[in-house]
C-alpha atoms as a PDB file:
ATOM      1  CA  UNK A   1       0.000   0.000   0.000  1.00  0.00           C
ATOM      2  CA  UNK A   2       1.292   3.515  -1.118  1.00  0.00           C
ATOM      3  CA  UNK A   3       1.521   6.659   1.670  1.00  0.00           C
ATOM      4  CA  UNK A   4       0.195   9.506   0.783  1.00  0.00           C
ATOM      5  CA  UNK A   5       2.846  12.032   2.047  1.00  0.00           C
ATOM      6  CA  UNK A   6       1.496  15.767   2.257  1.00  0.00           C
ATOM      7  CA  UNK A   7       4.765  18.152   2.226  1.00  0.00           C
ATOM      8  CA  UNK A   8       4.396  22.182   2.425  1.00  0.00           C
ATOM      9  CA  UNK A   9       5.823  25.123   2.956  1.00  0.00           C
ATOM     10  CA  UNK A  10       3.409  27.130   5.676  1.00  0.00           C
ATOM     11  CA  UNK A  11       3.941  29.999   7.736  1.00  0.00           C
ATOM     12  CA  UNK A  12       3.029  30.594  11.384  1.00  0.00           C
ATOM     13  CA  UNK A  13      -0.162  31.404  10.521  1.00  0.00           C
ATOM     14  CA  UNK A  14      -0.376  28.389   8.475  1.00  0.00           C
ATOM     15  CA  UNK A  15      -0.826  30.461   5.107  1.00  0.00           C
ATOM     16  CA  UNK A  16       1.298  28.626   1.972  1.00  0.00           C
ATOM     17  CA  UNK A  17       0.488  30.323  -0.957  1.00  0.00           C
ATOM     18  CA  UNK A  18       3.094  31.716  -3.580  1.00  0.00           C
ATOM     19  CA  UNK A  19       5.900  30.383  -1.289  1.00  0.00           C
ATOM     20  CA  UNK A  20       8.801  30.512  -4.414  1.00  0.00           C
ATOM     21  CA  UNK A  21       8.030  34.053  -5.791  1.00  0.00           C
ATOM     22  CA  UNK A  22       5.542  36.780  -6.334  1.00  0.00           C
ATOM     23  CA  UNK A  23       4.229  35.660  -9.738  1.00  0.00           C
ATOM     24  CA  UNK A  24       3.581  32.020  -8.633  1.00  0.00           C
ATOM     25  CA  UNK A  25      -0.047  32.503  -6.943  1.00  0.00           C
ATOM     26  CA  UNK A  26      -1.417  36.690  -6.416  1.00  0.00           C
ATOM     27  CA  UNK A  27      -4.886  35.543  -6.851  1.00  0.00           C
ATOM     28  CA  UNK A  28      -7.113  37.272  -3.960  1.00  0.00           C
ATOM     29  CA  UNK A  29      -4.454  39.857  -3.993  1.00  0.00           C
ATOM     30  CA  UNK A  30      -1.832  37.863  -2.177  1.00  0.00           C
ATOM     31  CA  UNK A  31       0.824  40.629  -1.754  1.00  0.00           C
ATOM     32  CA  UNK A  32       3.485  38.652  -0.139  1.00  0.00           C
ATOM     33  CA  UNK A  33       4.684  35.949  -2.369  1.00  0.00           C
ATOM     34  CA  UNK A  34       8.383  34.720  -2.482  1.00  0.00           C
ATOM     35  CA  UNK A  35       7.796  34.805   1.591  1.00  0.00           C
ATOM     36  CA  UNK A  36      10.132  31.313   1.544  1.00  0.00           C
ATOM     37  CA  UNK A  37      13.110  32.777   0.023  1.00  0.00           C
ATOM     38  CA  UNK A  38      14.561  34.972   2.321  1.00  0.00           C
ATOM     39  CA  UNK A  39      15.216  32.059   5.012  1.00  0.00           C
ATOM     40  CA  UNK A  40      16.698  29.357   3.283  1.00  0.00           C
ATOM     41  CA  UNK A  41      19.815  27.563   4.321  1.00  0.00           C
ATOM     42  CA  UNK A  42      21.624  24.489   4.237  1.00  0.00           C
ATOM     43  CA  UNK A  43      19.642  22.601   6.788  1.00  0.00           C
ATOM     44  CA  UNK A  44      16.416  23.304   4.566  1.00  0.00           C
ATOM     45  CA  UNK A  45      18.287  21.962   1.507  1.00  0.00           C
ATOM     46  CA  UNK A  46      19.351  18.731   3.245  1.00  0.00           C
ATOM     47  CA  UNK A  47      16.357  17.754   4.526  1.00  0.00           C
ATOM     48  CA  UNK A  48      14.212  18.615   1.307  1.00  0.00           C
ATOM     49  CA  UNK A  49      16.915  16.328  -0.185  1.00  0.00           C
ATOM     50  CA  UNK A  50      16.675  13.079   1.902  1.00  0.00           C
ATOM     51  CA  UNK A  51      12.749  13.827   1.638  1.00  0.00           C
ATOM     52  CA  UNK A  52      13.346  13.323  -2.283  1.00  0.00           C
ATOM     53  CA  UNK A  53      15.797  10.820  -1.617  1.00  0.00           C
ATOM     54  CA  UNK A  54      13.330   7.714  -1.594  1.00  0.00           C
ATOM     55  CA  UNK A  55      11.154   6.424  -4.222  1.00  0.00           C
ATOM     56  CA  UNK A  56       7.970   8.833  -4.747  1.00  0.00           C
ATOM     57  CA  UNK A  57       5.195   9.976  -6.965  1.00  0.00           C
ATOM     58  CA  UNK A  58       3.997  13.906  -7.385  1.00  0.00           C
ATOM     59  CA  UNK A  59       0.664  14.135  -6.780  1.00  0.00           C
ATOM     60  CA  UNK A  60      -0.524  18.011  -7.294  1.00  0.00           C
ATOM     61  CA  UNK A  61      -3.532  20.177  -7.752  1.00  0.00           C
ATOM     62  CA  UNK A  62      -3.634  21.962 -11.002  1.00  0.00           C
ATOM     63  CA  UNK A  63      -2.423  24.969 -10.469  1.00  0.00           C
ATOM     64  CA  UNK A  64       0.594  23.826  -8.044  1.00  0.00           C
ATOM     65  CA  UNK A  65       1.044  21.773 -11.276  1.00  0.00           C
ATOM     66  CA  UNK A  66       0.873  24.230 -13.958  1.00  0.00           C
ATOM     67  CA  UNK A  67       3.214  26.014 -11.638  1.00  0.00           C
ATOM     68  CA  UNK A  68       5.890  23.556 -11.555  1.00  0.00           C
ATOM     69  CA  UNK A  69       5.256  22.597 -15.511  1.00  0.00           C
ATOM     70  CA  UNK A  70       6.535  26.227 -16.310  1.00  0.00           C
ATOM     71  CA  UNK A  71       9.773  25.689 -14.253  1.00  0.00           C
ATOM     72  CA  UNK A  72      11.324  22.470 -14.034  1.00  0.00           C
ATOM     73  CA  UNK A  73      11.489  21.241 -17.773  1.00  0.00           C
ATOM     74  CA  UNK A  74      13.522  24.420 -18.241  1.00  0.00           C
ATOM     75  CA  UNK A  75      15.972  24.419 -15.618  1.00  0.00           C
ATOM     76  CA  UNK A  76      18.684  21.923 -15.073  1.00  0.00           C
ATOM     77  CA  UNK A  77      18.551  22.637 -10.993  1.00  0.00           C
ATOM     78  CA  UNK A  78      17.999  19.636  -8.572  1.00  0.00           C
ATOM     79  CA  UNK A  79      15.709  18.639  -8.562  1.00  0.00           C
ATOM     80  CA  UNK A  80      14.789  18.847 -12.003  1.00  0.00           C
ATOM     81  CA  UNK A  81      15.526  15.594 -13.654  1.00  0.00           C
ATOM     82  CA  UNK A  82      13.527  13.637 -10.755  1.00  0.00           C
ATOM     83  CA  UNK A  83      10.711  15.993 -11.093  1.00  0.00           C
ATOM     84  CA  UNK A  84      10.657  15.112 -14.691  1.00  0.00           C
ATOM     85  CA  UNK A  85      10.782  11.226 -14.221  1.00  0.00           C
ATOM     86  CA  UNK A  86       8.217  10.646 -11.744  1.00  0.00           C
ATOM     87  CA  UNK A  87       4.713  10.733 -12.660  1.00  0.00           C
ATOM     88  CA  UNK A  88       2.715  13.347 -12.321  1.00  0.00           C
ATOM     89  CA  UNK A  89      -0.978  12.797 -10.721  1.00  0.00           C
ATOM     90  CA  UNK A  90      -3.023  15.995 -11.247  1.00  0.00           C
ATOM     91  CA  UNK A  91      -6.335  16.396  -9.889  1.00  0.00           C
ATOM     92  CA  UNK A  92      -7.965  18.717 -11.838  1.00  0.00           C
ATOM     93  CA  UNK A  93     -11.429  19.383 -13.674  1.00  0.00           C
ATOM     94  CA  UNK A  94      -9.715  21.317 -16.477  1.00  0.00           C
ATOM     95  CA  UNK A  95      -9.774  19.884 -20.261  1.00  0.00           C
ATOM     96  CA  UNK A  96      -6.538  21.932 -21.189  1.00  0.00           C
ATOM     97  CA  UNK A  97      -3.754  19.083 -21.535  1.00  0.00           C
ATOM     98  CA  UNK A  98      -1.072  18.340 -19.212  1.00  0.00           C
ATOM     99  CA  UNK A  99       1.893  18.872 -21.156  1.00  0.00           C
ATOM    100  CA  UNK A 100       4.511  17.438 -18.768  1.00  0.00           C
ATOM    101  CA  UNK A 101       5.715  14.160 -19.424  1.00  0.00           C
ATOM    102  CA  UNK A 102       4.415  11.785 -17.268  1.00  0.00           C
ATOM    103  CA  UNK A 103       1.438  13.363 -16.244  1.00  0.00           C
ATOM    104  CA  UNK A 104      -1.974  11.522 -15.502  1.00  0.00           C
ATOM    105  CA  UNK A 105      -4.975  13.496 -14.739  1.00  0.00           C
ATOM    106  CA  UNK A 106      -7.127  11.875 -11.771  1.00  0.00           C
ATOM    107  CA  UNK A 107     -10.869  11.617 -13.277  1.00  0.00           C
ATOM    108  CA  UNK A 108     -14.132  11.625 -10.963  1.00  0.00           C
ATOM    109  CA  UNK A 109     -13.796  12.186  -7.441  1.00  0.00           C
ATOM    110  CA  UNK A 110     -10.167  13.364  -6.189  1.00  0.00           C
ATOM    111  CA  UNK A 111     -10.291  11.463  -2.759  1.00  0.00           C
ATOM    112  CA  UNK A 112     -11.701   8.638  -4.542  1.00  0.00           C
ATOM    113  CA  UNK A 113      -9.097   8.194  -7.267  1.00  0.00           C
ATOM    114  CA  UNK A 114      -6.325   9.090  -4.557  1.00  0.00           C
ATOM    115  CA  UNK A 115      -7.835   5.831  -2.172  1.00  0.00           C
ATOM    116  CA  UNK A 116      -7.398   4.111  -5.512  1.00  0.00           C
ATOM    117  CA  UNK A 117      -3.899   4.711  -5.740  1.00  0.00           C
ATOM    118  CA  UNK A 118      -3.015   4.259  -2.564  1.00  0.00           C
ATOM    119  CA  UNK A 119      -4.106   0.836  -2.263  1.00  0.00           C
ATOM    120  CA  UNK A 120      -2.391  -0.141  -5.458  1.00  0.00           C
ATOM    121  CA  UNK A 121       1.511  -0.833  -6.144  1.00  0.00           C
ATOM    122  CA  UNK A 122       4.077   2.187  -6.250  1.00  0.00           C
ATOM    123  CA  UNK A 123       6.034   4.458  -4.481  1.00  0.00           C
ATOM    124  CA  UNK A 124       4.743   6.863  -1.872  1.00  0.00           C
ATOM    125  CA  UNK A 125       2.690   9.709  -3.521  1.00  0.00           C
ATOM    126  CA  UNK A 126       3.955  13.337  -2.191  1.00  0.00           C
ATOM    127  CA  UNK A 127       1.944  16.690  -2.542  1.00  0.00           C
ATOM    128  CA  UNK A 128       3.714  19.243  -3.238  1.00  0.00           C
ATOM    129  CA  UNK A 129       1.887  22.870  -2.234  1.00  0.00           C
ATOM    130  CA  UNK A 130      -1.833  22.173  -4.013  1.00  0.00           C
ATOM    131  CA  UNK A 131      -3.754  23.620  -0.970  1.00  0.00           C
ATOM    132  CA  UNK A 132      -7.090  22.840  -2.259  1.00  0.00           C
ATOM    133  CA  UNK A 133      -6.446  18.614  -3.200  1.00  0.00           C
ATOM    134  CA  UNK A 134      -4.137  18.602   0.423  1.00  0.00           C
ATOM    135  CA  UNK A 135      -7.504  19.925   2.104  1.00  0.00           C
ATOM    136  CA  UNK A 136      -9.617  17.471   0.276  1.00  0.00           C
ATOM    137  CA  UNK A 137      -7.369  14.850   1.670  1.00  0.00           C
ATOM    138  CA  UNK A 138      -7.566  15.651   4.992  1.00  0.00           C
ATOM    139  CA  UNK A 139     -10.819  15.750   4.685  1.00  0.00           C
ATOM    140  CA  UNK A 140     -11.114  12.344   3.725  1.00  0.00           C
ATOM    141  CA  UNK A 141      -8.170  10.765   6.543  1.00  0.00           C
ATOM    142  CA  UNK A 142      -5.997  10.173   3.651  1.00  0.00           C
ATOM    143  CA  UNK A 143      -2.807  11.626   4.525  1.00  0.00           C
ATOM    144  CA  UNK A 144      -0.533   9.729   5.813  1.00  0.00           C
ATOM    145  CA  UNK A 145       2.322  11.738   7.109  1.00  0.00           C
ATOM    146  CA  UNK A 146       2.964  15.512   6.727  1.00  0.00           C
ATOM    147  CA  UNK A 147       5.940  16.920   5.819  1.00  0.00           C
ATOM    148  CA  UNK A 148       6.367  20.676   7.221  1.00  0.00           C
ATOM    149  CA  UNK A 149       8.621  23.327   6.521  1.00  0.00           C
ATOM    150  CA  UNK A 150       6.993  26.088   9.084  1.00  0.00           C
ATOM    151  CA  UNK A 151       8.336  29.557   8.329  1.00  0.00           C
ATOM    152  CA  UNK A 152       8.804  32.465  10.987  1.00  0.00           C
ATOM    153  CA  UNK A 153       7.073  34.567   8.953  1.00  0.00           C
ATOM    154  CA  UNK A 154       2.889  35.632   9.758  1.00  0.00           C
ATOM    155  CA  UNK A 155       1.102  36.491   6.710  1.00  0.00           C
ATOM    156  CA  UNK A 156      -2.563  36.886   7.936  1.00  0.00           C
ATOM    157  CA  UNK A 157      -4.351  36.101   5.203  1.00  0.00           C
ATOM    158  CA  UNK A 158      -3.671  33.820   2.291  1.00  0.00           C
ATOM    159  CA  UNK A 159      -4.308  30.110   1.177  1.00  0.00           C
ATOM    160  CA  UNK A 160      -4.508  27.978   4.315  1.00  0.00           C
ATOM    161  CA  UNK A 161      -3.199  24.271   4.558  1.00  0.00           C
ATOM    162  CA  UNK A 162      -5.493  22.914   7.153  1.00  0.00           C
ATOM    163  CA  UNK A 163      -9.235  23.604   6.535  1.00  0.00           C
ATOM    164  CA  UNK A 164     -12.314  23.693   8.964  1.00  0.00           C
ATOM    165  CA  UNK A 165     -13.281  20.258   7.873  1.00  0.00           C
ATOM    166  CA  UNK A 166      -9.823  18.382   8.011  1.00  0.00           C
ATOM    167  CA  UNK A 167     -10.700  15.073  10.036  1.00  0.00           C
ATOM    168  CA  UNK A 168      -9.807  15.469  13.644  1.00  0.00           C
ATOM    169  CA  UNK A 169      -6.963  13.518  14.737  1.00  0.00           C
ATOM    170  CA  UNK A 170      -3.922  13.334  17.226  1.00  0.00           C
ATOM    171  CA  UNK A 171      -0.558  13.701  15.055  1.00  0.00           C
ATOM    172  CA  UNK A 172       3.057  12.247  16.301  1.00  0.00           C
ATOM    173  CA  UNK A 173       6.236  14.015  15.529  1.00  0.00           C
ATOM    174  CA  UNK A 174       8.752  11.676  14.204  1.00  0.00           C
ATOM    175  CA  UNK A 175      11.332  14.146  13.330  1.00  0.00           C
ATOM    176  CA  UNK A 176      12.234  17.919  13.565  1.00  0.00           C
ATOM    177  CA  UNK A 177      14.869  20.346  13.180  1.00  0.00           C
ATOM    178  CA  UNK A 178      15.731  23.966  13.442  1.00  0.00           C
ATOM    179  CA  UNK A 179      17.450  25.538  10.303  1.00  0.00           C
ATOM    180  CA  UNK A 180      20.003  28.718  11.066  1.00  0.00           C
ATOM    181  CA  UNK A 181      17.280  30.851   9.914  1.00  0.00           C
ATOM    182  CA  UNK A 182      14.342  29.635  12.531  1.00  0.00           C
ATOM    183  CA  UNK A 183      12.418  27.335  10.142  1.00  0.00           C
ATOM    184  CA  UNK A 184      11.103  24.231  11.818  1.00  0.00           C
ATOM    185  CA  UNK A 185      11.480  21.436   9.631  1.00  0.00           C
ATOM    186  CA  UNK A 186       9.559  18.629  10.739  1.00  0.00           C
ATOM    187  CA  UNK A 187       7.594  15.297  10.414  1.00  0.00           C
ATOM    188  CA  UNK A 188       4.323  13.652  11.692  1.00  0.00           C
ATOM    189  CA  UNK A 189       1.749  10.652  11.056  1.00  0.00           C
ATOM    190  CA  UNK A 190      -1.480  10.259  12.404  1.00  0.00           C
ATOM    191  CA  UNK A 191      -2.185   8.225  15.499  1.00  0.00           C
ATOM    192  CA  UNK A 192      -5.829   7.969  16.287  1.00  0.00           C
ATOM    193  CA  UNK A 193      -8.824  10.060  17.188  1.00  0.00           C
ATOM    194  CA  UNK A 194      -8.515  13.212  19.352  1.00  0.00           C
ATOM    195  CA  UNK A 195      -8.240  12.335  23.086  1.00  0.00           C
ATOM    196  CA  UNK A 196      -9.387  14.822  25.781  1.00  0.00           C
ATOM    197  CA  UNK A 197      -9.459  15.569  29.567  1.00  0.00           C
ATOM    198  CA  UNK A 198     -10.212  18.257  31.902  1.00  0.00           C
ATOM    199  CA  UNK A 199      -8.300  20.685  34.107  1.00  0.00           C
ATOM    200  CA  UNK A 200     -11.365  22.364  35.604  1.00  0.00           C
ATOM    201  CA  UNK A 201     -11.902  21.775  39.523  1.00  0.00           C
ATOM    202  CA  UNK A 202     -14.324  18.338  40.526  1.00  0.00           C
ATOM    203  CA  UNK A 203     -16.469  20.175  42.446  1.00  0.00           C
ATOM    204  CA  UNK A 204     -17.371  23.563  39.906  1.00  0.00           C
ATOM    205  CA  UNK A 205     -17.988  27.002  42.001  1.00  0.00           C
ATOM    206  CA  UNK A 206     -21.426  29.011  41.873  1.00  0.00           C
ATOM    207  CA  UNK A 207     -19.465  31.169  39.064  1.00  0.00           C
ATOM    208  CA  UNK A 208     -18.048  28.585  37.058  1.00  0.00           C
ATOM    209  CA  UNK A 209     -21.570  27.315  36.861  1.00  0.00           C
ATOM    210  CA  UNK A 210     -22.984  30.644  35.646  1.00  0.00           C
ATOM    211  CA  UNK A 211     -20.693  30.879  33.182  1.00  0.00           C
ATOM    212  CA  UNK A 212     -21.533  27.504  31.607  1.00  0.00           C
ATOM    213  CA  UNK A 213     -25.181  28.523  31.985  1.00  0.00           C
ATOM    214  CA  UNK A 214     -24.333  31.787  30.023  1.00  0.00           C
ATOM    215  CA  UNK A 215     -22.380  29.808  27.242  1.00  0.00           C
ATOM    216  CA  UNK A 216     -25.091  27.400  26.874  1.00  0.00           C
ATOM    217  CA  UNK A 217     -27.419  30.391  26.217  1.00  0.00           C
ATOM    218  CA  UNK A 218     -25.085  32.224  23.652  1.00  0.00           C
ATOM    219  CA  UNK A 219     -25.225  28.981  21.619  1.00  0.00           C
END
C-alpha cells in the first residue's frame, strides 16, 4: 500500500500560498509571495533532499502543477531531472492538456481516485503545495504523514493548509529540526482520534456554573 505524504511550505499562521516568488499565486491579492526565500539555508536543503531521496510519486492540484510545468522542464537545478521522471498525478477538472511528461490526470472524485492509488503498487505519492487537493485529503483521513517546513514569517491572510473540515486527529512528531534561519522542519503521522481531559476543579464554584449557563445560552 502507497503513503500519501502531504509536504508544504506554511507559515506561522499556516498560510502557503506563492511560497517561491511573487508571480507564482497573487490571486485574492496575495501581496506577499516569495515569503520562503529569504530564510533558506543548508539545513532546509538537506532535509528537502533526503525527503526526495526515496522512491515517490507527485501528486498536485492543477495549479501547483501548472506552476511547476513552467519551471522544471527548463531548468537543469535539482531537482529537475527527478521531477521530470516521476509521474505526475493531477487532480484537476480542467480539459486543457497536461503537457509534462508523465502526467496523468485523476478523473471523478479526487479522494476517490487518490484511495485508488493508494491501495495499489508504487512508491509513496507526495503533494507538493496544491492547498485545495491537500484539504480534500484531509478531509477524507488520507494523509498519511505531513511533511512541514513552518516559516517564521505571519502572513494573515492567504491560502490555508489545514481547513475547517480536516478530520480530527492526534498527530506524532517523528522528526524535527531547526534551520540557522528559525524554520522548523519537521515530520508527523497520524495516530488515532482526538483524546481529551479536563483541568477544571471536581467540584465547579457558583461562578463557574454561571458561566456555563451563560455559554449554553449564547449557543
Amino acid at each position: 500500500m502507497r503513503k500519501v505524504i502531504a509536504g508544504a511550505f506554511v507559515s506561522i499562521d499556516g498560510v502557503m500560498q506563492a511560497p517561491g516568488g511573487p508571480e507564482e499565486d497573487p490571486t485574492g491579492g496575495f501581496a506577499h509571495g516569495g515569503w520562503v526565500f529569504p530564510h533558506w539555508d543548508e539545513v532546509i536543503d538537506s532535509f528537502m533532499g533526503e525527503a526526495f531521496s526515496r522512491p515517490f510519486d507527485l501528486l498536485l492540484g492543477r495549479r501547483t502543477y501548472d506552476i511547476f510545468a513552467a519551471h522544471w522542464p527548463f531548468t537543469q537545478e535539482e531537482p529537475a531531472a527527478l521531477f521530470n521522471s516521476v509521474t505526475k498525478y493531477v487532480a484537476t477538472s480542467s480539459t486543457r492538456p497536461l503537457a509534462w511528461q508523465n502526467s496523468v490526470k485523476l478523473d471523478g472524485d479526487v479522494p476517490r481516485a487518490v484511495a485508488r492509488l493508494k491501495a495499489g503498487d508504487g512508491p509513496d505519492l507526495l503533494t507538493q503545495g496544491s492547498s485545495v487537493l491537500v484539504q480534500s485529503l484531509l478531509a477524507a483521513g488520507l494523509v498519511d504523514e505531513l511533511f512541514l517546513l513552518i516559516f517564521p514569517v505571519i502572513l494573515g491572510r492567504g491560502k490555508k493548509l489545514i481547513g475547517e473540515d480536516a478530520m480530527a486527529a492526534e498527530w506524532e512528531l517523528l522528526d524535527s529540526r531547526t534551520a540557522s534561519t528559525g524554520v522548523i522542519v519537521s515530520r508527523y503521522r497520524p495516530t488515532g482520534p482526538v483524546r481529551t481531559g479536563s483541568f477544571a476543579l471536581a467540584e465547579p464554584t457558583s461562578a463557574e456554573l454561571a458561566r456555563r449557563e451563560a455559554m449554553a445560552k449564547e449557543g
